[in-house]
Protein backbone atom coordinates (compact mmCIF):
# COMPACT_ATOMS: atom_id res chain seq x y z
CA UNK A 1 14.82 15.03 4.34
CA UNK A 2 13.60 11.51 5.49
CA UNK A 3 13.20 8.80 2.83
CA UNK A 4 11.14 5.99 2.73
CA UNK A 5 11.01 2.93 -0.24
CA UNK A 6 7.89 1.24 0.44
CA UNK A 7 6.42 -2.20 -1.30
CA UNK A 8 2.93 -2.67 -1.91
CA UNK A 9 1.48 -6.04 -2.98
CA UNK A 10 -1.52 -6.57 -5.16
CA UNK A 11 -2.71 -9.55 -4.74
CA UNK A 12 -6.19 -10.46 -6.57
CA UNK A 13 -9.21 -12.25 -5.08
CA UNK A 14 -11.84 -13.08 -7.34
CA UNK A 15 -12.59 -9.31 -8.53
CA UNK A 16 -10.97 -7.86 -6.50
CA UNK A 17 -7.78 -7.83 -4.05
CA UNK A 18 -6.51 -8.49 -0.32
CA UNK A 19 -7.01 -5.02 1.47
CA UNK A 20 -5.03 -4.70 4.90
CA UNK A 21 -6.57 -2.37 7.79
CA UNK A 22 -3.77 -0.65 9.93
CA UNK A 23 -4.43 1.56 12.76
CA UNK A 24 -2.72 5.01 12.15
CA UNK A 25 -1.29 7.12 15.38
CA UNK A 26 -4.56 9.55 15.10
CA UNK A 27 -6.63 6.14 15.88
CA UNK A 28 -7.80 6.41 12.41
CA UNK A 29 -8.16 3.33 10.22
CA UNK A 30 -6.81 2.92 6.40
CA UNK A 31 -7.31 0.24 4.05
CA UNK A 32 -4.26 -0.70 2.24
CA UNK A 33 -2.92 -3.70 -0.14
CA UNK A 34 -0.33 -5.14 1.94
CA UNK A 35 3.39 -4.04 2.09
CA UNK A 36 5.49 -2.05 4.03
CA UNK A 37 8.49 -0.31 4.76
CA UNK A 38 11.71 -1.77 2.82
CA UNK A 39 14.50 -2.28 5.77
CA UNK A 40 18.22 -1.57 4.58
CA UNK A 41 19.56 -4.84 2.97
CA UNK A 42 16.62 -5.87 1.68
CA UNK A 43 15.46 -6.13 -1.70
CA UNK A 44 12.22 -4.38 -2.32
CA UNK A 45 10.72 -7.73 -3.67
CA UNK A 46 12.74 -9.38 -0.46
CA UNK A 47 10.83 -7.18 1.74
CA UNK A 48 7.68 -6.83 0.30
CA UNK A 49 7.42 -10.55 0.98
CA UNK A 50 8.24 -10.40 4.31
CA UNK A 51 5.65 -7.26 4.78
CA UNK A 52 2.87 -9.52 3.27
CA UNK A 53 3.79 -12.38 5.49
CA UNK A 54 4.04 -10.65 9.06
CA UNK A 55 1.31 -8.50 8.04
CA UNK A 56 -1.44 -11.37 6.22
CA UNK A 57 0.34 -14.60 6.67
CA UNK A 58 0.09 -15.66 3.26
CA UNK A 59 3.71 -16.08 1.79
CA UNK A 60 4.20 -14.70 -1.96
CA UNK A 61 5.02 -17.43 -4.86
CA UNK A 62 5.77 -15.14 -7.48
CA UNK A 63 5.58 -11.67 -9.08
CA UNK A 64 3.78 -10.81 -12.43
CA UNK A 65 4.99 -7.26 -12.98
CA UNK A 66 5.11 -3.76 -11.23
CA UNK A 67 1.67 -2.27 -11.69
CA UNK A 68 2.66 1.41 -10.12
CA UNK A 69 4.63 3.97 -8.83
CA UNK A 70 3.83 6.51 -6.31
CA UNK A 71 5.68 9.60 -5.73
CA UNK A 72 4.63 11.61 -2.68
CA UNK A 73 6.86 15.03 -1.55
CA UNK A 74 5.85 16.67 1.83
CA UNK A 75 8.20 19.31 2.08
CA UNK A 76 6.67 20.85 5.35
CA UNK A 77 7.29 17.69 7.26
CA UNK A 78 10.72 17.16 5.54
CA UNK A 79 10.27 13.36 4.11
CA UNK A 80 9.78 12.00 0.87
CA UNK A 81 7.78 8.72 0.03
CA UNK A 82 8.19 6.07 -2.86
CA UNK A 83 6.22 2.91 -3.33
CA UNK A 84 6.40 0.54 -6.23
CA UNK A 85 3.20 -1.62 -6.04
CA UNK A 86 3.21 -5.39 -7.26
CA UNK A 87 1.01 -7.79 -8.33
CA UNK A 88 1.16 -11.39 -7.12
CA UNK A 89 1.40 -14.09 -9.27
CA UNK A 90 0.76 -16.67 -6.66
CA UNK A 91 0.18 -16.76 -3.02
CA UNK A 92 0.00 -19.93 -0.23
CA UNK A 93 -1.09 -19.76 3.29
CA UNK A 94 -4.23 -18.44 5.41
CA UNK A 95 -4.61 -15.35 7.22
CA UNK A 96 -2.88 -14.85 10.26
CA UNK A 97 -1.84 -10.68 11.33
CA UNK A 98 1.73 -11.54 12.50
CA UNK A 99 2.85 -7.73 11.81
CA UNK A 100 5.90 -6.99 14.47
CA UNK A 101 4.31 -2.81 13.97
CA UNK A 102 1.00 -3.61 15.56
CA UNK A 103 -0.63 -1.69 12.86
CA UNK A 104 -2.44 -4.39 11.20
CA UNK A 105 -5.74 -4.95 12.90
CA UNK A 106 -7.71 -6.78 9.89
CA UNK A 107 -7.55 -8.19 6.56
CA UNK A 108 -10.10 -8.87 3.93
CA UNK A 109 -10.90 -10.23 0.64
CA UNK A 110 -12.48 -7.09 -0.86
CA UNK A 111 -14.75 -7.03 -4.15
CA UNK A 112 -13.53 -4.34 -6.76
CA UNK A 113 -17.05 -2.74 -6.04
CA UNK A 114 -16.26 -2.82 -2.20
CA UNK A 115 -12.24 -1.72 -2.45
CA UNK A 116 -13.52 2.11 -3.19
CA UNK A 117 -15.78 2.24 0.08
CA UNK A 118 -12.89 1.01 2.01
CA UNK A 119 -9.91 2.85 0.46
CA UNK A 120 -11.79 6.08 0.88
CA UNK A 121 -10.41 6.70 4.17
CA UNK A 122 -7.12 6.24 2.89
CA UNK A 123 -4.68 9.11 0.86
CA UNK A 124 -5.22 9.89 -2.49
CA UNK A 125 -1.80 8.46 -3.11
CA UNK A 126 -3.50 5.05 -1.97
CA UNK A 127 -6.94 4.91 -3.65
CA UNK A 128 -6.10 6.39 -6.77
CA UNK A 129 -3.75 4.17 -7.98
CA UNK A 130 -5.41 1.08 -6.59
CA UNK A 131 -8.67 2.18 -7.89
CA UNK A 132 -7.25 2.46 -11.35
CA UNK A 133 -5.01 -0.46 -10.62
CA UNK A 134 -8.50 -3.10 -10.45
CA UNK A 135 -10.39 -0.54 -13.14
CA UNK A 136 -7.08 -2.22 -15.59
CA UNK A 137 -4.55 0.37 -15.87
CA UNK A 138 -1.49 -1.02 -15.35
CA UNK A 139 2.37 0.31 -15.09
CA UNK A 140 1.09 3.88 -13.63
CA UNK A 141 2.95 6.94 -12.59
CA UNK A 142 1.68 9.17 -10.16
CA UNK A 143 2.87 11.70 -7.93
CA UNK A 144 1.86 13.97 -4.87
CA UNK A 145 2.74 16.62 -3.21
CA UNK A 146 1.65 17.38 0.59
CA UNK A 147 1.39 20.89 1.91
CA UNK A 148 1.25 21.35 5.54
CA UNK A 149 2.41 20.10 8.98
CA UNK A 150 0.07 17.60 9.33
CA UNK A 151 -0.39 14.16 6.95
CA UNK A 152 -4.46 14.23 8.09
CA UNK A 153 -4.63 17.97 8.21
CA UNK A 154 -2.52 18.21 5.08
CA UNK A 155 -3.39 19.77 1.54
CA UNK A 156 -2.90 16.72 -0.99
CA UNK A 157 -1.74 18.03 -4.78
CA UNK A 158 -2.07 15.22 -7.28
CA UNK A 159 1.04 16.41 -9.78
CA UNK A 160 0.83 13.45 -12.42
């Protein structure tokens, strides 16, 4: 079973929040906050900032709180995903896509009435909390489960 700790960073604009899109292998595109994969040695806050600066080029000055936690179990593919999602207290910099993956291909200042439009193309374990996330809920637990061989293809159980 594969395991991944990922960070996601909320960071607010106005509204609403900085929204990342990456390309995914399928040519699709998601809409994301920024954040990434944590690398061993890191610290998830460690590596969180360094997934908002290669990916957005704005460098984090401090963390409020952890708004959410996502679960999500895909048994049929064997791997297991956690993200704890931040929110920024304070960022510095202007936009640059610096991200080492080539994922990245855009990022944007979205409205909280725009974020929904563009998160729709994104899992449920993406929108739902981020949607709730700029709707005010904070320090959320959710989990998934994925049924299938396939992420896209895939049969997406919300569990809690």
């Amino acid at each position: 079973m594969r395991r991944w700790l990922v960070g996601g960073a909320l960071i607010r604009h106005g509204d609403g929040l900085v929204l990342v899109g990456n390309r995914r292998r399928d040519q699709s595109l998601e809409w994301t906050p920024p954040g990434g994969v944590i690398d061993h040695g890191e610290t998830l806050l460690q590596g969180l900032e360094r997934e908002v600066l290669e990916e957005t080029g704005l460098r984090i000055t401090g963390w409020t709180h952890r708004s959410y936690t996502v679960h999500v179990d895909a048994p049929d593919m064997g791997w297991q995903l956690r993200v704890e999602a931040w929110e920024a207290s304070g960022v510095d910099g202007d936009i640059c896509i610096a991200d080492p993956d080539g994922i990245v291909e855009e990022v944007r200042h979205v409205a909280a009435a725009d974020a929904a439009d563009l998160l729709r193309a994104s899992p449920p374990w993406v929108h739902a909390p981020v949607g709730e996330w700029l709707a005010g809920a904070h320090d959320g637990h959710y989990r998934f489960a994925l049924h299938g061989a396939e992420r896209r293809g895939g049969r997406i159980e919300r569990l809690a």
